[in-house]
N, C-alpha and C. Protein backbone atom coordinates (compact mmCIF):
# COMPACT_ATOMS: atom_id res chain seq x y z
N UNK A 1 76.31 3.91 -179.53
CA UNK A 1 77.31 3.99 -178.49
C UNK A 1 78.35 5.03 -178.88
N UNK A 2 78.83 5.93 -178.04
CA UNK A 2 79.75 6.71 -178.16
C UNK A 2 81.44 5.99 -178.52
N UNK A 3 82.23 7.26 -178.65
CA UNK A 3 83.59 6.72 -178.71
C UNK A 3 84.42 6.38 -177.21
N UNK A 4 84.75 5.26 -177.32
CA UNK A 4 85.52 4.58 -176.22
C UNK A 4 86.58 5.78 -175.60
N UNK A 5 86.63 6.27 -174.16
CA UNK A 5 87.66 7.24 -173.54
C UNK A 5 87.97 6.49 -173.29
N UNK A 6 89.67 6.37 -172.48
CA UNK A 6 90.81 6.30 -171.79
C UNK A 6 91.26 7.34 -170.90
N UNK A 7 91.74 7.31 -169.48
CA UNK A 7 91.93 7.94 -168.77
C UNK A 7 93.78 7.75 -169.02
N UNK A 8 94.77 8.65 -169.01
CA UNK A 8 95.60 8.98 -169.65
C UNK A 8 96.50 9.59 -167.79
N UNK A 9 97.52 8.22 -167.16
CA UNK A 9 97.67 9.00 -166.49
C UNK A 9 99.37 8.14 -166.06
N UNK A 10 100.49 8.81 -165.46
CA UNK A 10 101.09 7.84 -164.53
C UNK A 10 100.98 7.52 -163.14
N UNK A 11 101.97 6.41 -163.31
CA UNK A 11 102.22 5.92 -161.28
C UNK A 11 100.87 5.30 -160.81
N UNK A 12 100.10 4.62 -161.51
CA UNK A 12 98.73 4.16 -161.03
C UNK A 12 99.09 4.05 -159.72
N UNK A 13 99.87 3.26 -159.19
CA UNK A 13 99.78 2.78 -158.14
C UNK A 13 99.86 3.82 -157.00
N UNK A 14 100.29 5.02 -157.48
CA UNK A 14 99.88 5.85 -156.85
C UNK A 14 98.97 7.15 -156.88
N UNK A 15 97.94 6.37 -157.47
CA UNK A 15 96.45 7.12 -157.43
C UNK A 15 96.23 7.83 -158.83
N UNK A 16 97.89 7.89 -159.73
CA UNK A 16 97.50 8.49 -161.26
C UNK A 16 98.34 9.91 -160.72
N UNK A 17 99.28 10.26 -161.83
CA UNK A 17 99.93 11.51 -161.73
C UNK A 17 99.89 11.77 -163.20
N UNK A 18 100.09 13.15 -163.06
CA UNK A 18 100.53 13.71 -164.81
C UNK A 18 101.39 12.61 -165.24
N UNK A 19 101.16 12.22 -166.66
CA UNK A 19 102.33 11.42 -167.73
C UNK A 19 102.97 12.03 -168.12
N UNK A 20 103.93 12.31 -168.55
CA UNK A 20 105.04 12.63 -169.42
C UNK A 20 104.82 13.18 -170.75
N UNK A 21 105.50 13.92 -171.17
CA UNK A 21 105.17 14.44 -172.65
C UNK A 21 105.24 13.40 -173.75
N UNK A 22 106.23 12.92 -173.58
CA UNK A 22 106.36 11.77 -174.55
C UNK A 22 105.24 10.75 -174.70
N UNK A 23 104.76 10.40 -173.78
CA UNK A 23 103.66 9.15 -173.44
C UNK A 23 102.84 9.89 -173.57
N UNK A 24 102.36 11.24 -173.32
CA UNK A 24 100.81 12.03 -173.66
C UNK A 24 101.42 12.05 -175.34
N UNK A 25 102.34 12.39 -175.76
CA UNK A 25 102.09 12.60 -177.42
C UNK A 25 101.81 11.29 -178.11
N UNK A 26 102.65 9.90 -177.96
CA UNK A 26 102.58 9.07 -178.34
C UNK A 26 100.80 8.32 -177.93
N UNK A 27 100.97 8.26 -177.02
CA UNK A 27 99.69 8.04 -176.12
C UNK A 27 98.25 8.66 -177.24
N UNK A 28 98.10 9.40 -177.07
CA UNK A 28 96.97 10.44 -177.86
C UNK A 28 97.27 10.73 -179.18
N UNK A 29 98.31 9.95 -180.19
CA UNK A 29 98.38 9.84 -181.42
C UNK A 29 97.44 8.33 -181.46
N UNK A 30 97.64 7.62 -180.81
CA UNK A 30 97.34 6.18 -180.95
C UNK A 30 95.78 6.16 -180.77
N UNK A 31 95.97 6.78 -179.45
CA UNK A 31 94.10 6.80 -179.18
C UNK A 31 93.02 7.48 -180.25
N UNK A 32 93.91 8.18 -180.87
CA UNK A 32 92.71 9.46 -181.87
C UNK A 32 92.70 8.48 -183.29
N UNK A 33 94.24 7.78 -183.32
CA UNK A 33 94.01 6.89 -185.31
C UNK A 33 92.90 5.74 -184.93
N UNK A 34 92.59 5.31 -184.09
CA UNK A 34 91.97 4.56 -183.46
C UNK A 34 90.58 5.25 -183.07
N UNK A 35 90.31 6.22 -183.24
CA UNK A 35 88.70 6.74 -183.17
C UNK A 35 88.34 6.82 -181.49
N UNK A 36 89.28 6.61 -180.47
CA UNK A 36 89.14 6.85 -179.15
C UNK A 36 89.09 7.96 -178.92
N UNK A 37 88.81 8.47 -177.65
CA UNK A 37 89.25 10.04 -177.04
C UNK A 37 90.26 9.62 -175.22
N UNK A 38 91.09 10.40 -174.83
CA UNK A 38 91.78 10.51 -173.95
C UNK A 38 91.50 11.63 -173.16
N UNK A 39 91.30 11.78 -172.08
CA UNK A 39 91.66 12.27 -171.11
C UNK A 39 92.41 12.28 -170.28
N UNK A 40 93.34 13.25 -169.62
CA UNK A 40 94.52 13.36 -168.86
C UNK A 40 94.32 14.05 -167.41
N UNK A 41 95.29 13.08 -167.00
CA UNK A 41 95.50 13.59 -165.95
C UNK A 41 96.71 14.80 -165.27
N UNK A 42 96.24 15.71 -164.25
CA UNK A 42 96.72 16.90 -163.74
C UNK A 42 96.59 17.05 -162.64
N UNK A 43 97.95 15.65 -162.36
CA UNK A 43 98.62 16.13 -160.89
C UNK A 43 99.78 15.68 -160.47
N UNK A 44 100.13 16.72 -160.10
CA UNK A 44 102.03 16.58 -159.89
C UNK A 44 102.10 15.43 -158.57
N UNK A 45 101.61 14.51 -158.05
CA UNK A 45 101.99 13.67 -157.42
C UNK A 45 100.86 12.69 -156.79
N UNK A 46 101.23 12.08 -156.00
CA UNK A 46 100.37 10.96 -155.52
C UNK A 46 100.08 11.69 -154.20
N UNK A 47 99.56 10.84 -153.00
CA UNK A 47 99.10 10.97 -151.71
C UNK A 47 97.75 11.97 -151.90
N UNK A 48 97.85 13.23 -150.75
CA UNK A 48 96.50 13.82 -150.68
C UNK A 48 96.18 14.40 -151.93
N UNK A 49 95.34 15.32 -151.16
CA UNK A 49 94.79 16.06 -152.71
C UNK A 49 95.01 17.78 -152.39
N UNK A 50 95.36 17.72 -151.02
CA UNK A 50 95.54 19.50 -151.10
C UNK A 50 96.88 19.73 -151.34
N UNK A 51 96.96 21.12 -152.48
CA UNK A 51 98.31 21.26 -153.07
C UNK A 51 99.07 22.46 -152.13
N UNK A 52 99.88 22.29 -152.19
CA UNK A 52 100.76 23.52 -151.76
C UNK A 52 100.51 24.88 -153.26
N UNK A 53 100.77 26.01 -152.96
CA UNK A 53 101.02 27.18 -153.62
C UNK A 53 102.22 26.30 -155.01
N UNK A 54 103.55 25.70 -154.64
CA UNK A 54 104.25 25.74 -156.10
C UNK A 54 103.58 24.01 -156.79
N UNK A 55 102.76 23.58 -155.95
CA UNK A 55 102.28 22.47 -156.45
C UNK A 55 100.86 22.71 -157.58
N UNK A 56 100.15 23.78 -156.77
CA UNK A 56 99.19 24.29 -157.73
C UNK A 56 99.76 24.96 -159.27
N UNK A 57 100.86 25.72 -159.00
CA UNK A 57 101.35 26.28 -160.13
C UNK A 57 101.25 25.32 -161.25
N UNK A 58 101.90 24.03 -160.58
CA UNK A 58 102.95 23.19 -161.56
C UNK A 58 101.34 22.50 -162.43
N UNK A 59 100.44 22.51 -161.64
CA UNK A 59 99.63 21.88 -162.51
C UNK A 59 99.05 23.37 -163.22
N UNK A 60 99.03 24.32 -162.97
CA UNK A 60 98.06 25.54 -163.76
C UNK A 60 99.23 24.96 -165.50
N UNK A 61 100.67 25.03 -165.15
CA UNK A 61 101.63 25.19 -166.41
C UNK A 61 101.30 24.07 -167.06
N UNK A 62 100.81 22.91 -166.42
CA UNK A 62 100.71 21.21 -167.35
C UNK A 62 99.10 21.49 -167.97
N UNK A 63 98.04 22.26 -167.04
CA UNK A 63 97.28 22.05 -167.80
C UNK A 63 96.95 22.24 -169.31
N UNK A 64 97.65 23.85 -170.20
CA UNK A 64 97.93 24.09 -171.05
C UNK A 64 98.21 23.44 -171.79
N UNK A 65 99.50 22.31 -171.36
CA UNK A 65 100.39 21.79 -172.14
C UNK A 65 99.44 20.70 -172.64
N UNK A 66 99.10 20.11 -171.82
CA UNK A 66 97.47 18.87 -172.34
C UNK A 66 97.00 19.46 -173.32
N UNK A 67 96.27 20.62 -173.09
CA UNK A 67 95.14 20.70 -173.77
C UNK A 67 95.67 21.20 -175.27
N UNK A 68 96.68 21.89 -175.36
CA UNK A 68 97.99 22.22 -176.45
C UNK A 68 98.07 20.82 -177.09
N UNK A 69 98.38 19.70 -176.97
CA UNK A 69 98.85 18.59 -177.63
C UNK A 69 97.71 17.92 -178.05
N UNK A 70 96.37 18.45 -177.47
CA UNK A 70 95.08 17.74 -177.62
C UNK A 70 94.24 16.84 -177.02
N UNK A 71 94.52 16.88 -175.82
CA UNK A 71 93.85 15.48 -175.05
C UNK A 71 92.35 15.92 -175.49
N UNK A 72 91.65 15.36 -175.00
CA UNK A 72 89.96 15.46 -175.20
C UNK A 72 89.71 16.22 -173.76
N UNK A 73 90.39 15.74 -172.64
CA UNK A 73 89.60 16.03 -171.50
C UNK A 73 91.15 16.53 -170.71
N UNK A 74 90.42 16.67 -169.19
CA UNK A 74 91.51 17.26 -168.37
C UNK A 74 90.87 15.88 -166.84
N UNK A 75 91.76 15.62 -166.19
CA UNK A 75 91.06 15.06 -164.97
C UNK A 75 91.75 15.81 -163.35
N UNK A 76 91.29 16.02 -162.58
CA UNK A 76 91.76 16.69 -161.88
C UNK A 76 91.27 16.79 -160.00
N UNK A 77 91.67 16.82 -159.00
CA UNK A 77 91.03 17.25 -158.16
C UNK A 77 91.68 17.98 -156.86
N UNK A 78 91.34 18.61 -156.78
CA UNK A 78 92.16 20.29 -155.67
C UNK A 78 91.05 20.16 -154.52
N UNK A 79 91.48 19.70 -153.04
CA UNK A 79 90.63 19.93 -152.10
C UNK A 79 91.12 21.04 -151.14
N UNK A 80 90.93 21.30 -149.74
CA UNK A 80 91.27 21.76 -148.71
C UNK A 80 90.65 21.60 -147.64
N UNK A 81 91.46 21.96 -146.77
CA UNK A 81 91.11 21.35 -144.94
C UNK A 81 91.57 19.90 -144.67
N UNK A 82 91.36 19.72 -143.60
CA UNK A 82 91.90 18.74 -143.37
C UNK A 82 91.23 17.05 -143.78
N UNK A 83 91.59 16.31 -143.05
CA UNK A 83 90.98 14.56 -143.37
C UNK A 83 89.98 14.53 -142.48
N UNK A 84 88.42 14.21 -143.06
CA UNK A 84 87.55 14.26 -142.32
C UNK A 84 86.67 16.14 -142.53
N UNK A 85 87.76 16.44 -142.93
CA UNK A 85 86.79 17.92 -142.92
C UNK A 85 86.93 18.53 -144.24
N UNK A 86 87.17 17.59 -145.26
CA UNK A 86 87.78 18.30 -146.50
C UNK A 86 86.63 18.92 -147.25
N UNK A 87 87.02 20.21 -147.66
CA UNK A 87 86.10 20.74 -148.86
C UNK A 87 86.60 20.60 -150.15
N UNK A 88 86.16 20.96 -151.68
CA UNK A 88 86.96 21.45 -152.77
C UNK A 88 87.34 22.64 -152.85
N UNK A 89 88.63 23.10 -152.92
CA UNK A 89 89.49 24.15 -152.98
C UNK A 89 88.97 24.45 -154.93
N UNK A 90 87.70 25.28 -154.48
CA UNK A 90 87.20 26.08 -155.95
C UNK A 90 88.23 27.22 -156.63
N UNK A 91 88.82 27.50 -156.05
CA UNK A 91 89.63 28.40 -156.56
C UNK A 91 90.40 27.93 -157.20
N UNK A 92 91.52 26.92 -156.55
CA UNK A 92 92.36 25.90 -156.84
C UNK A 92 91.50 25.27 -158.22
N UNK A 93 90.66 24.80 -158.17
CA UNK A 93 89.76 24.02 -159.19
C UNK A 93 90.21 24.79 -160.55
N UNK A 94 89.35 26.26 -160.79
CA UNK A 94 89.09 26.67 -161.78
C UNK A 94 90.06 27.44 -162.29
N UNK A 95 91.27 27.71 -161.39
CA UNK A 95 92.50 28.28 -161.99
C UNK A 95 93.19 27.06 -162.95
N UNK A 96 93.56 25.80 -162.45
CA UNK A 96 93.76 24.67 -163.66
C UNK A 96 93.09 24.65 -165.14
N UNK A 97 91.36 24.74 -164.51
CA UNK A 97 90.34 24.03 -166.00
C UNK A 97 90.29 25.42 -166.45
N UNK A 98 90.75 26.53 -166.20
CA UNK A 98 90.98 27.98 -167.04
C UNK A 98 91.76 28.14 -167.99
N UNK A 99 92.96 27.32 -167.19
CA UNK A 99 94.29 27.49 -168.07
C UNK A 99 94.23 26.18 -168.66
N UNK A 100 93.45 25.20 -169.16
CA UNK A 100 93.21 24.55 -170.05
C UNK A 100 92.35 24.89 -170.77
N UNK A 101 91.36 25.53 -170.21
CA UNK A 101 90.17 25.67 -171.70
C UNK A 101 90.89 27.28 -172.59
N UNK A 102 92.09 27.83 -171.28
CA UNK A 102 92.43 28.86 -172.51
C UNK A 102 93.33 28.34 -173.91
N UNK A 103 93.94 27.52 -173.40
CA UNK A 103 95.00 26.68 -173.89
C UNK A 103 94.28 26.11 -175.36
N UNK A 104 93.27 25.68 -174.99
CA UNK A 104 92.61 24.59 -175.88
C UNK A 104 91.45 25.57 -177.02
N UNK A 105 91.11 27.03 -177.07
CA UNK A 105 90.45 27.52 -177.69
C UNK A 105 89.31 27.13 -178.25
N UNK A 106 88.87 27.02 -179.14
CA UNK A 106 87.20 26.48 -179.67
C UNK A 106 87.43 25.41 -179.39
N UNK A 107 88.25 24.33 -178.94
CA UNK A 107 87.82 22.76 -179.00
C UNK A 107 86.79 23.09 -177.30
N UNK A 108 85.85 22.17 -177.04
CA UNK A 108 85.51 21.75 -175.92
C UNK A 108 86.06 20.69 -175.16
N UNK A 109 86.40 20.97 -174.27
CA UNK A 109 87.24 19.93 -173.16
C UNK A 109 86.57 18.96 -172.23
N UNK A 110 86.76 18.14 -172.11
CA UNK A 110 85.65 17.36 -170.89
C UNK A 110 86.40 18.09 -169.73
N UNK A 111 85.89 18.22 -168.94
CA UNK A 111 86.33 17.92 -167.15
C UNK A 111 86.28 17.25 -166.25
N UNK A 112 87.16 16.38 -165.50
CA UNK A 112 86.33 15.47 -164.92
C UNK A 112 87.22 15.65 -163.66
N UNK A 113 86.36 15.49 -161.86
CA UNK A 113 86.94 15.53 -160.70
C UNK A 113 87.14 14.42 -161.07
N UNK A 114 88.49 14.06 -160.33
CA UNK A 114 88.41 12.29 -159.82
C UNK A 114 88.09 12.16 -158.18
N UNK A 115 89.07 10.96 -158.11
CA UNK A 115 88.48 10.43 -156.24
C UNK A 115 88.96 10.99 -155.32
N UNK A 116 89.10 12.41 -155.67
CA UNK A 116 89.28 13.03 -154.63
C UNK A 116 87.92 13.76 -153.67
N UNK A 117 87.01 13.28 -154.74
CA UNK A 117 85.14 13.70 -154.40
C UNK A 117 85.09 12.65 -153.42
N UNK A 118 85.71 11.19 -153.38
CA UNK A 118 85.22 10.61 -152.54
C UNK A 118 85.88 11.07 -150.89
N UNK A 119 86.73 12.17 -151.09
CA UNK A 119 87.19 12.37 -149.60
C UNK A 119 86.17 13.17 -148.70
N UNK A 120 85.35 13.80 -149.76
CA UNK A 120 84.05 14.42 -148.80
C UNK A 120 83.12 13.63 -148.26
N UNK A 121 82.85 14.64 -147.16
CA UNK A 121 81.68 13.55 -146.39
C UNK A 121 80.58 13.34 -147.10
N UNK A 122 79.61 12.77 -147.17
CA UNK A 122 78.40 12.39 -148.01
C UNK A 122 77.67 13.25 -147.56
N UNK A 123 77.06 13.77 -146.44
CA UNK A 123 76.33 14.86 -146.95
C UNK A 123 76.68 15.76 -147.81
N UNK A 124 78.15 16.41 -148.09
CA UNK A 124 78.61 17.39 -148.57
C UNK A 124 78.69 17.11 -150.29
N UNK A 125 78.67 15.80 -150.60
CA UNK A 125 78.58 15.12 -151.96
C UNK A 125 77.68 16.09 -152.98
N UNK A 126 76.17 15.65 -152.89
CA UNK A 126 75.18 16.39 -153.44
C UNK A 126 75.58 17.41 -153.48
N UNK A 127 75.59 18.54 -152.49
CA UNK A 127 75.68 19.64 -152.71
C UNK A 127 76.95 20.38 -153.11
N UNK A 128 77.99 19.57 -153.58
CA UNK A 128 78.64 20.28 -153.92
C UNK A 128 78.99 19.60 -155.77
N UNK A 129 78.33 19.09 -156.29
CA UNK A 129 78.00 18.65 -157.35
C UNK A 129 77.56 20.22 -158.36
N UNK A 130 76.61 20.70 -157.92
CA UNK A 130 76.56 21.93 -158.80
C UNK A 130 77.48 22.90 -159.11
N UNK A 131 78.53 23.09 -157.16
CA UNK A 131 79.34 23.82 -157.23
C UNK A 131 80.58 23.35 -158.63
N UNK A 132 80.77 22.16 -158.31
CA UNK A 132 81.49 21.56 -159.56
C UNK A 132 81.49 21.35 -160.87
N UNK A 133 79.64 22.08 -161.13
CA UNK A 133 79.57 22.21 -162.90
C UNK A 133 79.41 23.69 -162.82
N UNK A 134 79.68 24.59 -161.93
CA UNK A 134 79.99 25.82 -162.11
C UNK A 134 80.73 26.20 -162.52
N UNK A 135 82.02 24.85 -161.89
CA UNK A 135 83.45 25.46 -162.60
C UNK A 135 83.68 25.13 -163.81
N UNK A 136 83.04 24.31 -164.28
CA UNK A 136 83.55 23.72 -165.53
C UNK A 136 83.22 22.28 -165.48
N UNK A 137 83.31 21.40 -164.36
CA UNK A 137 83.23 20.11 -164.36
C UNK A 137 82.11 19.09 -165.19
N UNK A 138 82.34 18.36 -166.07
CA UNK A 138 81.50 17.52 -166.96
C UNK A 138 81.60 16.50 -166.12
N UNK A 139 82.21 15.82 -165.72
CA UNK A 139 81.75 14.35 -164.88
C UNK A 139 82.47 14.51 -163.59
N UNK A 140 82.50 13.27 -162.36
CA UNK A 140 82.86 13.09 -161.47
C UNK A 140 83.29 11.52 -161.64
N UNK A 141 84.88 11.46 -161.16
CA UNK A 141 84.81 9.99 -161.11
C UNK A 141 85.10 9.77 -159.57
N UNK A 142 84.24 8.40 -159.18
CA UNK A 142 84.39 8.21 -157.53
C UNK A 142 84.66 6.59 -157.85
N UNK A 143 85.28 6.29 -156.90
CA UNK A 143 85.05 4.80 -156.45
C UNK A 143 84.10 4.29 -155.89
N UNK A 144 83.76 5.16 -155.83
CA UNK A 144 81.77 4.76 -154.47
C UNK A 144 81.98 4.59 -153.26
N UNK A 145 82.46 5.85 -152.86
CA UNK A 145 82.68 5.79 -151.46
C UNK A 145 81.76 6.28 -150.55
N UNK A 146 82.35 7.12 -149.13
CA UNK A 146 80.98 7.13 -148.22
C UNK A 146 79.65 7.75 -148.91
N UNK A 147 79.86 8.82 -150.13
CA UNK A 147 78.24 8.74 -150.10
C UNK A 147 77.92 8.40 -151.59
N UNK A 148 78.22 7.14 -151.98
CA UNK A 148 78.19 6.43 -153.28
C UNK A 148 76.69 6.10 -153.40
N UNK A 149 75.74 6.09 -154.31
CA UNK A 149 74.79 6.07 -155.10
C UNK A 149 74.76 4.11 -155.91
N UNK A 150 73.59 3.71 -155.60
CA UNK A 150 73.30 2.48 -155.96
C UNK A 150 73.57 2.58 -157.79
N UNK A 151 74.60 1.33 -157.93
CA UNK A 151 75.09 1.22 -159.43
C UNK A 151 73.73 0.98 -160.24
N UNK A 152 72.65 2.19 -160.74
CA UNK A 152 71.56 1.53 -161.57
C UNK A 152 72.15 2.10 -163.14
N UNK A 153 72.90 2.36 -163.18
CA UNK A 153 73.94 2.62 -164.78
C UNK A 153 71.91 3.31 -165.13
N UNK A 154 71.47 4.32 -164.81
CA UNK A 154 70.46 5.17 -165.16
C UNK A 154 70.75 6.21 -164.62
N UNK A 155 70.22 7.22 -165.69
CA UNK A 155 69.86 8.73 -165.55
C UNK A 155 68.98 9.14 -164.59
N UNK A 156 69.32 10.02 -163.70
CA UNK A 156 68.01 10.24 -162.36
C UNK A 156 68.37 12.12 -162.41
N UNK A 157 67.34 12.94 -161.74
CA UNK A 157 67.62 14.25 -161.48
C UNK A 157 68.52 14.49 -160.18
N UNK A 158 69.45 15.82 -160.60
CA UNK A 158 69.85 16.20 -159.49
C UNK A 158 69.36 17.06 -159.39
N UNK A 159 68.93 17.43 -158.53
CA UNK A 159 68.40 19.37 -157.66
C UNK A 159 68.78 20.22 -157.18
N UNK A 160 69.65 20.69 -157.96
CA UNK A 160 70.55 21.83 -157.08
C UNK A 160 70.47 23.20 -157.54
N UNK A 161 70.71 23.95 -156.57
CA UNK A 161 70.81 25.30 -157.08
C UNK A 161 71.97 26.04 -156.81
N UNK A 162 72.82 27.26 -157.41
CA UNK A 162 73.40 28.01 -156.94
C UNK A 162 73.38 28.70 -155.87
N UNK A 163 73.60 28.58 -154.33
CA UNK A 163 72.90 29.98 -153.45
C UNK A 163 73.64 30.65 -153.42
N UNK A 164 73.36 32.11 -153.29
CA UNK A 164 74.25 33.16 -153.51
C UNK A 164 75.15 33.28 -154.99
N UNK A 165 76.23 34.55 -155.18
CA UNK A 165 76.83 34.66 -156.09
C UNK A 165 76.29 35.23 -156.96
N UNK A 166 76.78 35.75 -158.00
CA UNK A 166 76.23 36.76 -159.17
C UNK A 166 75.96 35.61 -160.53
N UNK A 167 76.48 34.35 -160.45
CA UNK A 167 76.24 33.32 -161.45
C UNK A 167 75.31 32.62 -161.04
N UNK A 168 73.95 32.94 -160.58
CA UNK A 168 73.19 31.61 -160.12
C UNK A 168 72.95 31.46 -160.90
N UNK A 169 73.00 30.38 -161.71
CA UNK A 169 71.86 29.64 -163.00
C UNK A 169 70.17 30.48 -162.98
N UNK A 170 70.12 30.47 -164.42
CA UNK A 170 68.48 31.08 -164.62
C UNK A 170 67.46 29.42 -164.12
N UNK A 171 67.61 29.05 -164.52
CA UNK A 171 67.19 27.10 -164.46
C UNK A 171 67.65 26.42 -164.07
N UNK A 172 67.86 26.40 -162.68
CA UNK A 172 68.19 25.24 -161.84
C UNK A 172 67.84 23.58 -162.53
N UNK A 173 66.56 23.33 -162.67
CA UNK A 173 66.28 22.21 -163.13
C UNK A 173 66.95 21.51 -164.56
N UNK A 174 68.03 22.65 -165.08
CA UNK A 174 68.65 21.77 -166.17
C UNK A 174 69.77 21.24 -165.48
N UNK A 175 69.94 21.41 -164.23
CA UNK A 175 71.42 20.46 -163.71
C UNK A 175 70.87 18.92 -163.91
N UNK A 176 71.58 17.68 -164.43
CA UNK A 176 71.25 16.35 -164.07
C UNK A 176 72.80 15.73 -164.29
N UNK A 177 72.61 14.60 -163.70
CA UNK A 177 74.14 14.03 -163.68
C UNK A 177 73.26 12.38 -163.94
N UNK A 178 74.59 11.46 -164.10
CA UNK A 178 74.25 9.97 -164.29
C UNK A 178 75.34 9.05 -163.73
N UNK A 179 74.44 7.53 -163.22
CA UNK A 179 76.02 6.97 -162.34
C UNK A 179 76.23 6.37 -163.78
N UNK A 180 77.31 5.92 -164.27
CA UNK A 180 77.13 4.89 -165.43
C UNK A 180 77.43 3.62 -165.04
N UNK A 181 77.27 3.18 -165.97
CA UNK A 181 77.84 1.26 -165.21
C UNK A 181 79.23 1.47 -164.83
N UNK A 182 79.44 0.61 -163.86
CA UNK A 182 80.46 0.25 -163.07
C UNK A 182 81.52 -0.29 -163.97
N UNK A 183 82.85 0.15 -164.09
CA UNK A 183 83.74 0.01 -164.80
C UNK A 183 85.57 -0.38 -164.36
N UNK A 184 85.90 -0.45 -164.66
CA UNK A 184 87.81 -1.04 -164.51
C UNK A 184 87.96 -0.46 -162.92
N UNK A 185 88.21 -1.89 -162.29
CA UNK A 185 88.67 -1.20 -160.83
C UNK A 185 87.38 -0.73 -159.83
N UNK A 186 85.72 -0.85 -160.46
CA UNK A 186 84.97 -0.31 -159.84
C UNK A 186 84.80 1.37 -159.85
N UNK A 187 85.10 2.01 -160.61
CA UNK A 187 84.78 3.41 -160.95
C UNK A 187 83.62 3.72 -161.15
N UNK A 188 83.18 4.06 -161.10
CA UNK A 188 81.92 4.89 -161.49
C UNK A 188 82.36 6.52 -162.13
N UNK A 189 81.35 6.86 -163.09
CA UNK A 189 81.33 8.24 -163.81
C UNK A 189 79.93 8.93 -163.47
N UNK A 190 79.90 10.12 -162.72
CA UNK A 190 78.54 10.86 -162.61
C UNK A 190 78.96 12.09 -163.57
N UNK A 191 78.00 11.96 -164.66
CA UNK A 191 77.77 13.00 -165.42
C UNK A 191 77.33 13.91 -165.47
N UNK A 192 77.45 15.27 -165.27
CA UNK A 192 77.21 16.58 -164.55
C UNK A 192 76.45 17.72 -166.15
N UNK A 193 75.30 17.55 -165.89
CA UNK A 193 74.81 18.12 -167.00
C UNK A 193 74.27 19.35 -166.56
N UNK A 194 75.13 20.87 -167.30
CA UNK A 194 74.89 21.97 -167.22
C UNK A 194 75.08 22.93 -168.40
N UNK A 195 74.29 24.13 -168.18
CA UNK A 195 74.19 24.99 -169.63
C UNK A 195 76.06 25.86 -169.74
N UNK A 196 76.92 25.15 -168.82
CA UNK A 196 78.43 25.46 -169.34
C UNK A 196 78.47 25.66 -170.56
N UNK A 197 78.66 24.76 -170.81
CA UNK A 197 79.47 24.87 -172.44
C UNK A 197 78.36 25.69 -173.57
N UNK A 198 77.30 25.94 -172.89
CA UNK A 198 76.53 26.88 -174.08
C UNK A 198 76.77 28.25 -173.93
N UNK A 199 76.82 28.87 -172.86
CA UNK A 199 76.77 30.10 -172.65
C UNK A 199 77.25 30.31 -171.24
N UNK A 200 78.23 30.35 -170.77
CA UNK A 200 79.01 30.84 -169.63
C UNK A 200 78.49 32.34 -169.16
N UNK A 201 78.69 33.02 -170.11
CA UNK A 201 78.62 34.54 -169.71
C UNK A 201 77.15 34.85 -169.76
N UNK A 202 75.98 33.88 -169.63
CA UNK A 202 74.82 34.48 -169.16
C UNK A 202 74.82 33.65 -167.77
N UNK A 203 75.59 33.34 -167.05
CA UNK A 203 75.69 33.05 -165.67
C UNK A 203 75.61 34.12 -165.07
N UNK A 204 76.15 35.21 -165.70
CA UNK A 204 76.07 36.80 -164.63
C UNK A 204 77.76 37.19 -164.90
């Protein structure tokens, strides 16, 4: 069995916002003497998920600061359009997990969307799963919403490909993700398995 994560965040009650410096340092001293890993959260507030221009900033400046103090991971999710028609705001996405993995140098970072995946429609789910280990993304956390996947806590293939773009993957068939067992609150984790972290720059 791996080492026990913690999701590292405030204001639960309102969906999880960035913590505080103090509580990320104290926080992630405790979790690491303890053989845990943490992941944090990166977002300046509760309600939707599409940011304004100085709202995006504020998280590009926090992501650094995470990955600077050491969290293990980053958690995050940037959409656009409206309710009912939302996409992921990719741009928005990979300007954050940029300025954390610059931040963070040789360590490897997890990435993880949160439930803001569950605001897409379910057809749009699948297919935008690859788009999300393009950017960087290692897992997805959902609550299991409209297009939630039967809890078999097993590994199954995903099939996706890049279309278009100068980064299509050489091997589509190494994308796979996993639901894991059902956890605190009903979460689920889909694990987004891609040749990221080996070699970025033979994407194109």
């Amino acid at each position: 069995m791996g080492r026990v994560g913690v999701e590292l965040c405030d204001n639960l009650a309102r969906g999880g916002t960035s913590p505080s410096i103090g509580v990320l340092n104290h926080t992630l001293a405790y979790v690491h003497a303890h053989g845990a890993t943490a992941a944090t959260m990166v977002r300046p507030r509760g309600g939707d998920f599409v940011y304004s221009e100085d709202e995006l900033a504020i998280m590009v400046e926090d992501a650094p600061v995470v990955a600077e103090r050491g969290t293990d991971g980053i958690v995050l999710g940037c959409l656009r359009g409206e309710p009912g028609r939302y996409r992921v705001d990719e741009a928005a996405t990979e300007r954050v997990i940029l300025a954390a993995q610059r931040a963070a140098g040789a360590r490897t970072l997890e990435v993880t969307f949160h439930m803001a995946f569950d605001e897409l429609d379910a057809d749009l789910q699948e297919d935008t799963l690859p788009r999300l280990a393009w950017l960087g993304v290692t897992r997805v956390l959902t609550h299991g919403g409209r297009g939630h996947a039967p809890d078999t806590g097993q590994r199954r293939p995903h099939k996706a490909s890049c279309r278009g773009g100068a980064r299509r993957p050489q091997d589509s068939s190494r994308w796979r993700y996993h639901v894991a067992e059902p956890g605190c609150g009903g979460h689920r984790h889909r694990r987004v398995r891609t040749p990221w972290h080996e070699d970025r720059a033979a994407w194109g």
